[in-house]
PDB file of N, CA and C in Angstrom:
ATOM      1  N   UNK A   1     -23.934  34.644  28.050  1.00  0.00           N
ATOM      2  CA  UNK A   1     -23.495  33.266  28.047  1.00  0.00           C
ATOM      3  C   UNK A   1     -21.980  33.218  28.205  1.00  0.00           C
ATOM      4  N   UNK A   2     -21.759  32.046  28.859  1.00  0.00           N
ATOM      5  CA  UNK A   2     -19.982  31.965  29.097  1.00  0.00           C
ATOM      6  C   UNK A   2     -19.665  30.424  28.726  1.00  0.00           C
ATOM      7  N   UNK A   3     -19.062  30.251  28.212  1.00  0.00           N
ATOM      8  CA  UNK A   3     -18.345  29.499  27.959  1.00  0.00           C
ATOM      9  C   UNK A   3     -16.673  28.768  28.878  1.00  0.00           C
ATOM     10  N   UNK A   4     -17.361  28.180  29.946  1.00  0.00           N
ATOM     11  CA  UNK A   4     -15.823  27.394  30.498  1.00  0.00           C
ATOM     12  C   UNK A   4     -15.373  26.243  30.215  1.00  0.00           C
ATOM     13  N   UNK A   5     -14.020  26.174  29.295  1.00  0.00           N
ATOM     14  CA  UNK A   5     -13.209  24.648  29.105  1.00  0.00           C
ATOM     15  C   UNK A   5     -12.285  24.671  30.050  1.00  0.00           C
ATOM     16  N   UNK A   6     -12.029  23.505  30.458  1.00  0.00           N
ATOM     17  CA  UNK A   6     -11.014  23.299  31.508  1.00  0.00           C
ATOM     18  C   UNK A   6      -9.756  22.019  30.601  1.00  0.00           C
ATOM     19  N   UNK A   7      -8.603  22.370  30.808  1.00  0.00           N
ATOM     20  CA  UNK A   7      -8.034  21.596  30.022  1.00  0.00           C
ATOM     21  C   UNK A   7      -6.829  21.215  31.031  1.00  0.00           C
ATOM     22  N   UNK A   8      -6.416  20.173  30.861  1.00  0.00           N
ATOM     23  CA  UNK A   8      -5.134  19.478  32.024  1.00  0.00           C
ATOM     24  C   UNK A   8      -3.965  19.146  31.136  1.00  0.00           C
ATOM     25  N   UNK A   9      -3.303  19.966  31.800  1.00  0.00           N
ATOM     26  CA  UNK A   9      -1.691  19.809  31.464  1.00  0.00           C
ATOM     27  C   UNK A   9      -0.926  19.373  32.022  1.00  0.00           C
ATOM     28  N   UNK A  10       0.671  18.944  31.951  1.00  0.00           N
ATOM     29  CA  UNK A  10       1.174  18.595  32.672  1.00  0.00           C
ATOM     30  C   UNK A  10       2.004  19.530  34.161  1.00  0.00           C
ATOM     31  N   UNK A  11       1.091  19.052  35.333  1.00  0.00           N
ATOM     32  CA  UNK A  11       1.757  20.205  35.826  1.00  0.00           C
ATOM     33  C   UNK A  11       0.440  21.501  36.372  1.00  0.00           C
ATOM     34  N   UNK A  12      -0.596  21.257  36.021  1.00  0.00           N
ATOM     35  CA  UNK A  12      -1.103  22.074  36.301  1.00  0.00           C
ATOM     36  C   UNK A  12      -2.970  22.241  35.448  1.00  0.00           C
ATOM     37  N   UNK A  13      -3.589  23.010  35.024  1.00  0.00           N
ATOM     38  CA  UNK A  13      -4.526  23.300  34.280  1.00  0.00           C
ATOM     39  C   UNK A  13      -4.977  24.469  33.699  1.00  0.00           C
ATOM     40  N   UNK A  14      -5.162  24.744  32.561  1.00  0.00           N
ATOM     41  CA  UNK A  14      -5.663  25.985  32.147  1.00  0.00           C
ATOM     42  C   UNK A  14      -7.325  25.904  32.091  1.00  0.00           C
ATOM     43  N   UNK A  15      -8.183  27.168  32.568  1.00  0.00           N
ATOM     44  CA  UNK A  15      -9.354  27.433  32.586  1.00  0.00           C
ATOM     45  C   UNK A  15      -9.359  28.781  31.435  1.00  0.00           C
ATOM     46  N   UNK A  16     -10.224  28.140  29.976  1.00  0.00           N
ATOM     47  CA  UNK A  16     -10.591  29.104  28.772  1.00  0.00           C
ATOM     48  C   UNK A  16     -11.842  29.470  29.341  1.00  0.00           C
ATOM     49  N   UNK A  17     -11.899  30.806  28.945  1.00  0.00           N
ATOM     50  CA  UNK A  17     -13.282  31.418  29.042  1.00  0.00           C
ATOM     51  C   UNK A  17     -13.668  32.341  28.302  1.00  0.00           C
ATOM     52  N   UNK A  18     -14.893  31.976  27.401  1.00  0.00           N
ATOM     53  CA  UNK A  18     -15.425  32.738  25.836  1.00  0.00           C
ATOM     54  C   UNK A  18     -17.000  33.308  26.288  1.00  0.00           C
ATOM     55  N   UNK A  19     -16.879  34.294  26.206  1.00  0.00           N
ATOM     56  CA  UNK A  19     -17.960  35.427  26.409  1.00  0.00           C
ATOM     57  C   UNK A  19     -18.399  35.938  27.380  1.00  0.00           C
ATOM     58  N   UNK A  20     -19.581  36.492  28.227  1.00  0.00           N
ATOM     59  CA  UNK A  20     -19.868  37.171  29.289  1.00  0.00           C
ATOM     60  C   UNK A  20     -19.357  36.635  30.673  1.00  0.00           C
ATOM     61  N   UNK A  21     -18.314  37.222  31.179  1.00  0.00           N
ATOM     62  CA  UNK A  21     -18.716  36.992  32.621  1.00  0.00           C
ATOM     63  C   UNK A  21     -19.396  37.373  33.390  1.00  0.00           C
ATOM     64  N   UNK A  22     -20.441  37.345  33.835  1.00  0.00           N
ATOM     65  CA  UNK A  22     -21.563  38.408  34.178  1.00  0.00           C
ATOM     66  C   UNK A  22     -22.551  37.708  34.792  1.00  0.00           C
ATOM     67  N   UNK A  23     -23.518  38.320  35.485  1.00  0.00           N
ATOM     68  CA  UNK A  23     -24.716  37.471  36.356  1.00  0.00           C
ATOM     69  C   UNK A  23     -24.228  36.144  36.795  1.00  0.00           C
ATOM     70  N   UNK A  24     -25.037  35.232  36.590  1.00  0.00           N
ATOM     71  CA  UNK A  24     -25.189  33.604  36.692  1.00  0.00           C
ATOM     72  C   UNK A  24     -23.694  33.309  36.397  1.00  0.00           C
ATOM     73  N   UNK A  25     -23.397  33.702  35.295  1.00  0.00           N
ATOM     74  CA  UNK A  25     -21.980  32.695  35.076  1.00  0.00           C
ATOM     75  C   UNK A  25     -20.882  33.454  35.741  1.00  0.00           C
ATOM     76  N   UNK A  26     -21.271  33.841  36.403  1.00  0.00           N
ATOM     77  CA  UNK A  26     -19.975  34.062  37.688  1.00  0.00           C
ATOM     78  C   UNK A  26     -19.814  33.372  38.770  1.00  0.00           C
ATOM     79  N   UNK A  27     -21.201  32.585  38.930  1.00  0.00           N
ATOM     80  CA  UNK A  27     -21.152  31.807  40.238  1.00  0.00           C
ATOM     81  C   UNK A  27     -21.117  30.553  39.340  1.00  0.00           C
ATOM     82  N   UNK A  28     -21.124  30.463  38.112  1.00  0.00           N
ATOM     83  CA  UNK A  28     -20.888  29.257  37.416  1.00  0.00           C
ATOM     84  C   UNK A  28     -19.112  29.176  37.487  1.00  0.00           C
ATOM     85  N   UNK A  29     -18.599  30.343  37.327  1.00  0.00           N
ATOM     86  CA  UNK A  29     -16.872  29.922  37.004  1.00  0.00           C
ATOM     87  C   UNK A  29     -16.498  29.718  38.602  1.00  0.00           C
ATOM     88  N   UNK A  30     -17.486  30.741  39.773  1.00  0.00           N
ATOM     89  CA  UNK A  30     -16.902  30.130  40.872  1.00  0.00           C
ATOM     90  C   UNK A  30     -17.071  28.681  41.336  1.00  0.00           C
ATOM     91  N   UNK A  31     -18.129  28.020  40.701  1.00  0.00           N
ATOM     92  CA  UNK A  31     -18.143  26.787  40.857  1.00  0.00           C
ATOM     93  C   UNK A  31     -17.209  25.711  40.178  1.00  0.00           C
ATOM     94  N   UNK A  32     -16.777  26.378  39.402  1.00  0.00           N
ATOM     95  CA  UNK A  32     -15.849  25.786  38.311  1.00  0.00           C
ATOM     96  C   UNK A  32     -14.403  26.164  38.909  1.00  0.00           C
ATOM     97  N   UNK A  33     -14.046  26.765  39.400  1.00  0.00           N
ATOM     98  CA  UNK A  33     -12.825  26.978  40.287  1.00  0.00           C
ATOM     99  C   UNK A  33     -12.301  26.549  41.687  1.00  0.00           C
ATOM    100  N   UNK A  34     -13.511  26.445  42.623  1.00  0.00           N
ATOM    101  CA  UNK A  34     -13.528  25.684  43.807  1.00  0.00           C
ATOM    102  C   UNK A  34     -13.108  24.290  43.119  1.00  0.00           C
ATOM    103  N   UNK A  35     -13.703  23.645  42.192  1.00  0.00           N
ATOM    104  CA  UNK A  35     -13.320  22.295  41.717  1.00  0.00           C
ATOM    105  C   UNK A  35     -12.253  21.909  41.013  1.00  0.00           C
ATOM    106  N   UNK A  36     -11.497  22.650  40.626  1.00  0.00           N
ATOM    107  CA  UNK A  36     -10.207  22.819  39.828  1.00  0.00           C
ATOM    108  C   UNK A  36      -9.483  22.878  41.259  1.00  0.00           C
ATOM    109  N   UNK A  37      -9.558  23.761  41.880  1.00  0.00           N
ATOM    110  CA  UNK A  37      -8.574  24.137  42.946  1.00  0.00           C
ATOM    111  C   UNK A  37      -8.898  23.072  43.917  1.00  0.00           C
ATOM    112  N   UNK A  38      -9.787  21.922  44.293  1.00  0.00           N
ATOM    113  CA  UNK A  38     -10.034  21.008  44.991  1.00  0.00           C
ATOM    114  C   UNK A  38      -8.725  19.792  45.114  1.00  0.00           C
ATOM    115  N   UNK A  39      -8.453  19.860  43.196  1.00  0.00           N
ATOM    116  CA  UNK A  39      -7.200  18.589  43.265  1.00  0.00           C
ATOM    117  C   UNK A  39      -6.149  19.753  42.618  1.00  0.00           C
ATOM    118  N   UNK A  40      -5.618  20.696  42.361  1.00  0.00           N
ATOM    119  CA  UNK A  40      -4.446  20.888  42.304  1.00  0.00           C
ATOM    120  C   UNK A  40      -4.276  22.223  42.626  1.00  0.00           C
ATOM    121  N   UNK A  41      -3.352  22.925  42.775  1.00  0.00           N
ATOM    122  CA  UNK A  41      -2.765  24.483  43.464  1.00  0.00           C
ATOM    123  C   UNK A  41      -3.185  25.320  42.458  1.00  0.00           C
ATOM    124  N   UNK A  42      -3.871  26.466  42.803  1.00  0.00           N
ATOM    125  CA  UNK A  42      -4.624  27.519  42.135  1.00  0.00           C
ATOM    126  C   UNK A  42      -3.358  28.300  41.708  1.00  0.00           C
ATOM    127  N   UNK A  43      -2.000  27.780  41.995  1.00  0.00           N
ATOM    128  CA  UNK A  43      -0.837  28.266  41.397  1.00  0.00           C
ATOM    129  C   UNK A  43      -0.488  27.370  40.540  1.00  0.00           C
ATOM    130  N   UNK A  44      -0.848  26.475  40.088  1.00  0.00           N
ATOM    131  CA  UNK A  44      -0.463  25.745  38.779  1.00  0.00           C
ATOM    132  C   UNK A  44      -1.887  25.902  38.041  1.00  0.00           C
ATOM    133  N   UNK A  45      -2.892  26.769  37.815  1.00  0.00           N
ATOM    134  CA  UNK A  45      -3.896  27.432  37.206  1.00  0.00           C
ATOM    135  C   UNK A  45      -3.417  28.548  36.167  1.00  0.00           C
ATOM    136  N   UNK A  46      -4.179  28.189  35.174  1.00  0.00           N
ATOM    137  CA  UNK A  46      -3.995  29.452  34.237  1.00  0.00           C
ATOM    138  C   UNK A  46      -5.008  30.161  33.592  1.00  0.00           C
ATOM    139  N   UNK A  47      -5.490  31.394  33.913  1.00  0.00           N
ATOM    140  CA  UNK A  47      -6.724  31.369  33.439  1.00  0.00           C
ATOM    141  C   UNK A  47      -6.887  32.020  32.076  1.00  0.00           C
ATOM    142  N   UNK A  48      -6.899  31.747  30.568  1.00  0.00           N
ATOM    143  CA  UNK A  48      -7.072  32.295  29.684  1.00  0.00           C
ATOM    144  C   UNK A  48      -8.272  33.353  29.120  1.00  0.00           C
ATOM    145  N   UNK A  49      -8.318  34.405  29.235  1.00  0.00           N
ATOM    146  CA  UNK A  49      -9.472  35.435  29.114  1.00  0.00           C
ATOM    147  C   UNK A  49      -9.781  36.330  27.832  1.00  0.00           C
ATOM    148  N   UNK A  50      -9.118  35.672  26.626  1.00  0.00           N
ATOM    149  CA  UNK A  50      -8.789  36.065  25.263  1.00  0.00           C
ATOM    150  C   UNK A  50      -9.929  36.266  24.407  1.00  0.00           C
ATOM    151  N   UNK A  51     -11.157  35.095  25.365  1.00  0.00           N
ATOM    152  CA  UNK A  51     -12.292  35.291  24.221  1.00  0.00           C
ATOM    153  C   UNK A  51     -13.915  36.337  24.942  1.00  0.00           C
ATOM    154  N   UNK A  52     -13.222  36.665  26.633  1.00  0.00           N
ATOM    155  CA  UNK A  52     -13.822  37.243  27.205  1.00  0.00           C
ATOM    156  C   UNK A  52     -14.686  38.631  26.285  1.00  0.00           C
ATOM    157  N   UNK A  53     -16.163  39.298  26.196  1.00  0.00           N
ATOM    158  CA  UNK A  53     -16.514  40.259  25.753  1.00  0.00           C
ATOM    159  C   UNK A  53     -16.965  40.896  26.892  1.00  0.00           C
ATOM    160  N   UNK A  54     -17.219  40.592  27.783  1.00  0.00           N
ATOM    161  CA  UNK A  54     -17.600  41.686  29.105  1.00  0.00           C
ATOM    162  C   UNK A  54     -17.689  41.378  30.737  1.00  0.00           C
ATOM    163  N   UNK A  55     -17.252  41.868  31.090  1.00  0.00           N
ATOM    164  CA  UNK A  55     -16.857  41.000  32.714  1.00  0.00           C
ATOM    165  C   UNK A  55     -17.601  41.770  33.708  1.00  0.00           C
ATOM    166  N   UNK A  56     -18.423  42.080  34.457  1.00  0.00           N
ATOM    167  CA  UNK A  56     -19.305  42.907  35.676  1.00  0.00           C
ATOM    168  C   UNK A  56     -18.394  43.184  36.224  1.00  0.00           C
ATOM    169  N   UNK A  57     -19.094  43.426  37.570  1.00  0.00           N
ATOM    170  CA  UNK A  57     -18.304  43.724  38.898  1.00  0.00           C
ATOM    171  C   UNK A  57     -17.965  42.934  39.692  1.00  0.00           C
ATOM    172  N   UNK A  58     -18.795  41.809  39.903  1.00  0.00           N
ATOM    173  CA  UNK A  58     -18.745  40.630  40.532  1.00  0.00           C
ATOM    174  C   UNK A  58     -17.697  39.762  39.726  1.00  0.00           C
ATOM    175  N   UNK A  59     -17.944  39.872  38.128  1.00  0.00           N
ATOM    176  CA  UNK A  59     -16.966  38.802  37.589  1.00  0.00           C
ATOM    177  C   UNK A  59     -15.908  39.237  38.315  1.00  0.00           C
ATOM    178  N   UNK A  60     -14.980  40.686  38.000  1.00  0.00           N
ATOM    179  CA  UNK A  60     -14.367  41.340  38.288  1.00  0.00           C
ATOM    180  C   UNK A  60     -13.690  41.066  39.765  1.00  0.00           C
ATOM    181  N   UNK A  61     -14.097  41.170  40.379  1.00  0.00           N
ATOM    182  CA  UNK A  61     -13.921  40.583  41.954  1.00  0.00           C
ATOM    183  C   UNK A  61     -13.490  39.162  42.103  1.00  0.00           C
ATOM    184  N   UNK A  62     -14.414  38.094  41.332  1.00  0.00           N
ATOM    185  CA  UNK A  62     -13.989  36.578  41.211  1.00  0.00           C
ATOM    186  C   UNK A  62     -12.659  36.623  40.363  1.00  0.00           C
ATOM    187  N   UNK A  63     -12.531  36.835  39.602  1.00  0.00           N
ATOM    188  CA  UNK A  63     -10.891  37.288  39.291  1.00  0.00           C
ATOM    189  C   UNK A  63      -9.819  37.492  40.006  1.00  0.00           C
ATOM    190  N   UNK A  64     -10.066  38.552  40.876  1.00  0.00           N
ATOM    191  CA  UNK A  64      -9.221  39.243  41.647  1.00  0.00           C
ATOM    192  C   UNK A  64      -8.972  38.253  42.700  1.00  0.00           C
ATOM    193  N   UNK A  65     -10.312  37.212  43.229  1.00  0.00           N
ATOM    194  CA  UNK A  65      -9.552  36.239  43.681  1.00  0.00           C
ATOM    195  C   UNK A  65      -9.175  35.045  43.439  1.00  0.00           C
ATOM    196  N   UNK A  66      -8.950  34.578  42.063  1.00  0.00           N
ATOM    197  CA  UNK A  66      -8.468  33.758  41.831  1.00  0.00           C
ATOM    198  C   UNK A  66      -6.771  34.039  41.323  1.00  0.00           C
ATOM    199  N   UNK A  67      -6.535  35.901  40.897  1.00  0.00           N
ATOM    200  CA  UNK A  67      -5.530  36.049  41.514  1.00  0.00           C
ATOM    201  C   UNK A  67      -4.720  36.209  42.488  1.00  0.00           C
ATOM    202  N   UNK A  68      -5.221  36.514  43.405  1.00  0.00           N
ATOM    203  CA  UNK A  68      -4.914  36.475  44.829  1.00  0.00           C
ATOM    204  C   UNK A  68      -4.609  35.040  45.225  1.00  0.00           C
ATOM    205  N   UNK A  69      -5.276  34.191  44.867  1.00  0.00           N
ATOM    206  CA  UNK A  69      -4.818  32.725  45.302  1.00  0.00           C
ATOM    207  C   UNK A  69      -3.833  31.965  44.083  1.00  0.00           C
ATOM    208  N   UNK A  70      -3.068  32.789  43.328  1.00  0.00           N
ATOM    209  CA  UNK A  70      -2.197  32.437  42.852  1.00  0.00           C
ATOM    210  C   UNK A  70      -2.640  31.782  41.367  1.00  0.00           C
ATOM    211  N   UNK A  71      -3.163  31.861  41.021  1.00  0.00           N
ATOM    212  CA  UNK A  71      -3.688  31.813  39.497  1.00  0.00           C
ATOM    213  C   UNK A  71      -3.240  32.721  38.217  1.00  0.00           C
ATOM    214  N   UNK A  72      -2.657  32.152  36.754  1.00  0.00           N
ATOM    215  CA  UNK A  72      -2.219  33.219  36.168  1.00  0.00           C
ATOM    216  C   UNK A  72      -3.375  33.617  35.144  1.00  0.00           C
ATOM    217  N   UNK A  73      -3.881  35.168  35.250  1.00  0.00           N
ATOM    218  CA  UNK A  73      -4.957  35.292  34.111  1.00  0.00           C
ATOM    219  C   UNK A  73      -4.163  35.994  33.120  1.00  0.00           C
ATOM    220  N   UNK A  74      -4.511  36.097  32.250  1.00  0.00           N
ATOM    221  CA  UNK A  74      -4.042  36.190  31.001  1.00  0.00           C
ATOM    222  C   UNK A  74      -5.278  36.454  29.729  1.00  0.00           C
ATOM    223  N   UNK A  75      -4.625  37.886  29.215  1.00  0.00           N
ATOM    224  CA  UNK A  75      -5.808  38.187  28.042  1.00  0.00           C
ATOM    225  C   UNK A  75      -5.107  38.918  26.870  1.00  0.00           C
ATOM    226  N   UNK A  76      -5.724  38.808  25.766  1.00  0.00           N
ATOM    227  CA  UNK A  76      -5.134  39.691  25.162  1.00  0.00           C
ATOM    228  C   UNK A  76      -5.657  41.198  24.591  1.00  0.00           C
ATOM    229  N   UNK A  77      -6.984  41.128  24.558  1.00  0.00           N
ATOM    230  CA  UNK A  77      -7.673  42.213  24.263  1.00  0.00           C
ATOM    231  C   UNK A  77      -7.400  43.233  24.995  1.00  0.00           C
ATOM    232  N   UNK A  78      -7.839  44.414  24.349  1.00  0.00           N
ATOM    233  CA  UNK A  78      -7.893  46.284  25.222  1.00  0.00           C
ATOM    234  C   UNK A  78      -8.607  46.109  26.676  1.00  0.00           C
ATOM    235  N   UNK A  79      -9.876  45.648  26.481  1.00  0.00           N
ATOM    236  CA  UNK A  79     -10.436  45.550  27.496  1.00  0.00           C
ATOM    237  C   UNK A  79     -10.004  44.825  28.746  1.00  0.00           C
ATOM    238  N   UNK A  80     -10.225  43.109  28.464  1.00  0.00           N
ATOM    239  CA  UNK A  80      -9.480  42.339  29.378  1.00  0.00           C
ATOM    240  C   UNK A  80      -7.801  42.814  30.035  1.00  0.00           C
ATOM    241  N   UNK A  81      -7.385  43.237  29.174  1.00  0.00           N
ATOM    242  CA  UNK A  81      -6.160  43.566  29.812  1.00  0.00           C
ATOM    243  C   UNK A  81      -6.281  44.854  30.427  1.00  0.00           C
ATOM    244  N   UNK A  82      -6.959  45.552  30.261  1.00  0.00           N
ATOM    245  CA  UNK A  82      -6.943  46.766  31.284  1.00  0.00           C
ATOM    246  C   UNK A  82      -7.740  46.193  32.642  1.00  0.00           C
ATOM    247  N   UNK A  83      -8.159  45.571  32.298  1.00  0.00           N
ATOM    248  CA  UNK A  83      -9.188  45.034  33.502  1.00  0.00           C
ATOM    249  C   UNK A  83      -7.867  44.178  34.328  1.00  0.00           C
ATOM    250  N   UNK A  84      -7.454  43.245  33.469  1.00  0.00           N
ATOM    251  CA  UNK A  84      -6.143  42.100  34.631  1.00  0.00           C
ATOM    252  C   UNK A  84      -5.259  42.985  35.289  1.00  0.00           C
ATOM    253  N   UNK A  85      -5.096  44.350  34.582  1.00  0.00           N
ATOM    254  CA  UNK A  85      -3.933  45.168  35.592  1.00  0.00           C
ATOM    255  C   UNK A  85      -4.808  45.723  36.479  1.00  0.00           C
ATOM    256  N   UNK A  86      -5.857  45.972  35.851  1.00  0.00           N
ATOM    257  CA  UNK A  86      -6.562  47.135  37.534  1.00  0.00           C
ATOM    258  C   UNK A  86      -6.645  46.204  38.704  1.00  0.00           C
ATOM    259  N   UNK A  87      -6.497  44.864  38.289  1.00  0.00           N
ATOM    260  CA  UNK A  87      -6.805  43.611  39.282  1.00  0.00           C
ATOM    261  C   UNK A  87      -5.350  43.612  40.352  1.00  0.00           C
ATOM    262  N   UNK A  88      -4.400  43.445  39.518  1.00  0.00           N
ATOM    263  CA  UNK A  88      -2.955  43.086  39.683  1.00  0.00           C
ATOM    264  C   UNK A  88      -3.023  44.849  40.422  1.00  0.00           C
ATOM    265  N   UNK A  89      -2.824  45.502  40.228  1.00  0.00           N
ATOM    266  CA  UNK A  89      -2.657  46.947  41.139  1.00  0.00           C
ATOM    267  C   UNK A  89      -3.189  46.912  42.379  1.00  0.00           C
ATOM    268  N   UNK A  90      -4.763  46.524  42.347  1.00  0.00           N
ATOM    269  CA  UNK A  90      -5.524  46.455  43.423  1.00  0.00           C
ATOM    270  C   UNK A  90      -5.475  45.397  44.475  1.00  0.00           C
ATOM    271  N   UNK A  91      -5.046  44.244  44.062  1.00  0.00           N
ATOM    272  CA  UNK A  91      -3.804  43.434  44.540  1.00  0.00           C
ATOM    273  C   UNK A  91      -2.679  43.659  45.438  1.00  0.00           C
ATOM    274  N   UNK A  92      -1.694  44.534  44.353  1.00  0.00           N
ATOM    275  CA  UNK A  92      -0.861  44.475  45.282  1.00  0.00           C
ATOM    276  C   UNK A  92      -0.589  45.659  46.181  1.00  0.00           C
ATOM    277  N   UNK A  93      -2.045  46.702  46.017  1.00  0.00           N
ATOM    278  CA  UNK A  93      -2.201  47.592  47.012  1.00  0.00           C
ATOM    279  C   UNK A  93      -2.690  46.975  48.615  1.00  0.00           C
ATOM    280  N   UNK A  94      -3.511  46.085  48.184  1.00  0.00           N
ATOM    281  CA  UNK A  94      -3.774  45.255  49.542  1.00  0.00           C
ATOM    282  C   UNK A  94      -2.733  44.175  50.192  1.00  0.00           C
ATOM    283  N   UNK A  95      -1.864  44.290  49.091  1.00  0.00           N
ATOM    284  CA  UNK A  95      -0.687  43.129  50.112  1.00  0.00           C
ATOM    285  C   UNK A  95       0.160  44.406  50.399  1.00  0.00           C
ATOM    286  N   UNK A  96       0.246  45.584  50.325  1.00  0.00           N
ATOM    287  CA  UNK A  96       1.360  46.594  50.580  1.00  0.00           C
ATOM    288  C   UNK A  96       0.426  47.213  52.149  1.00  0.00           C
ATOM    289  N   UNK A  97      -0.712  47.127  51.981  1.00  0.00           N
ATOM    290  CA  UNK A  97      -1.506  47.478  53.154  1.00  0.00           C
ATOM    291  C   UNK A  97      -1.611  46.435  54.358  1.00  0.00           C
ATOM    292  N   UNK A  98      -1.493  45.081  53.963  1.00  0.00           N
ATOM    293  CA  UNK A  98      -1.574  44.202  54.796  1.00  0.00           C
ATOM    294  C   UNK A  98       0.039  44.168  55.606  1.00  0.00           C
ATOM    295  N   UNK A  99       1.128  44.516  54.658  1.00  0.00           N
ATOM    296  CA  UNK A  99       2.202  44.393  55.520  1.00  0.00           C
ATOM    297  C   UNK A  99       2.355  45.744  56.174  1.00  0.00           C
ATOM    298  N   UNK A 100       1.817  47.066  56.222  1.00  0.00           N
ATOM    299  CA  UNK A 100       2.274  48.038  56.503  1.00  0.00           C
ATOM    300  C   UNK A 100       1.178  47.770  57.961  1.00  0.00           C
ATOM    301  N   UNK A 101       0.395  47.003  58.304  1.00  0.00           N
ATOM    302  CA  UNK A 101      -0.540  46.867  59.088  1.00  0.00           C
ATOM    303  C   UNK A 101       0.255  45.675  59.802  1.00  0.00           C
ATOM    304  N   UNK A 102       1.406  44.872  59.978  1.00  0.00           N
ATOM    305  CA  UNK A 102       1.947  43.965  60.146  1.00  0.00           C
ATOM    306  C   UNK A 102       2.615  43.954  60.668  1.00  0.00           C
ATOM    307  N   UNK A 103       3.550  45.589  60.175  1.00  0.00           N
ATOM    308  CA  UNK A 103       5.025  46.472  60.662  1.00  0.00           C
ATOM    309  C   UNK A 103       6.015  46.203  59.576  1.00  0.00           C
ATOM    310  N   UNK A 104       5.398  45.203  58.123  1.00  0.00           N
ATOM    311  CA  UNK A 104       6.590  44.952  57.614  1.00  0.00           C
ATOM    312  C   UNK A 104       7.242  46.474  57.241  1.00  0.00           C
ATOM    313  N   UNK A 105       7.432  46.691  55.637  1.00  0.00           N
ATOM    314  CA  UNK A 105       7.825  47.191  54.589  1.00  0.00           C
ATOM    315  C   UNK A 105       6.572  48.559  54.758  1.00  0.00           C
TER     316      UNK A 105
END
């Protein structure tokens, strides 16, 4: 089970999320994110992941692109946070690949 609150701030919105990300409720938060990101910039998004207990592969991936489209996740646990950096690495291995494929850097 997952738990998504969506809360509006000024400026932007934070998306809380308390327990499994996993199976079904992954295409539940992607549904819940297409609609957030419908009226405001997935860069004024914040995604709080503090009460997260286990995330798949797929969650894992839906993450990765809601960082990629500019979203801040944020956790505090062992787990979640090893998980937001393997995201953020794998990230910015593909923007270091996309410019070396480009001619940038």
């Amino acid at each position: 089970m997952l738990r998504i609150s969506v809360t509006t701030r000024s400026g932007g919105a934070t998306v809380t999320l308390e327990g499994r990300l996993a199976g079904p409720w992954v295409d539940e938060l992607a549904r819940c994110w297409t609609s957030v990101t419908a009226v405001r910039d997935a860069q004024s998004v914040r995604v709080e992941l503090e009460a997260v207990t286990f995330i798949d592969s797929a969650g894992k991936a839906l993450l990765r692109t809601m960082h990629e489209q500019g979203a801040a996740l944020l956790a505090s646990g062992c787990m979640t946070r090893a998980i937001l950096e393997e995201i953020g690495t794998k990230s910015r291995e593909r923007r270091s690949r996309g410019a070396e494929k480009d001619g940038g850097d």
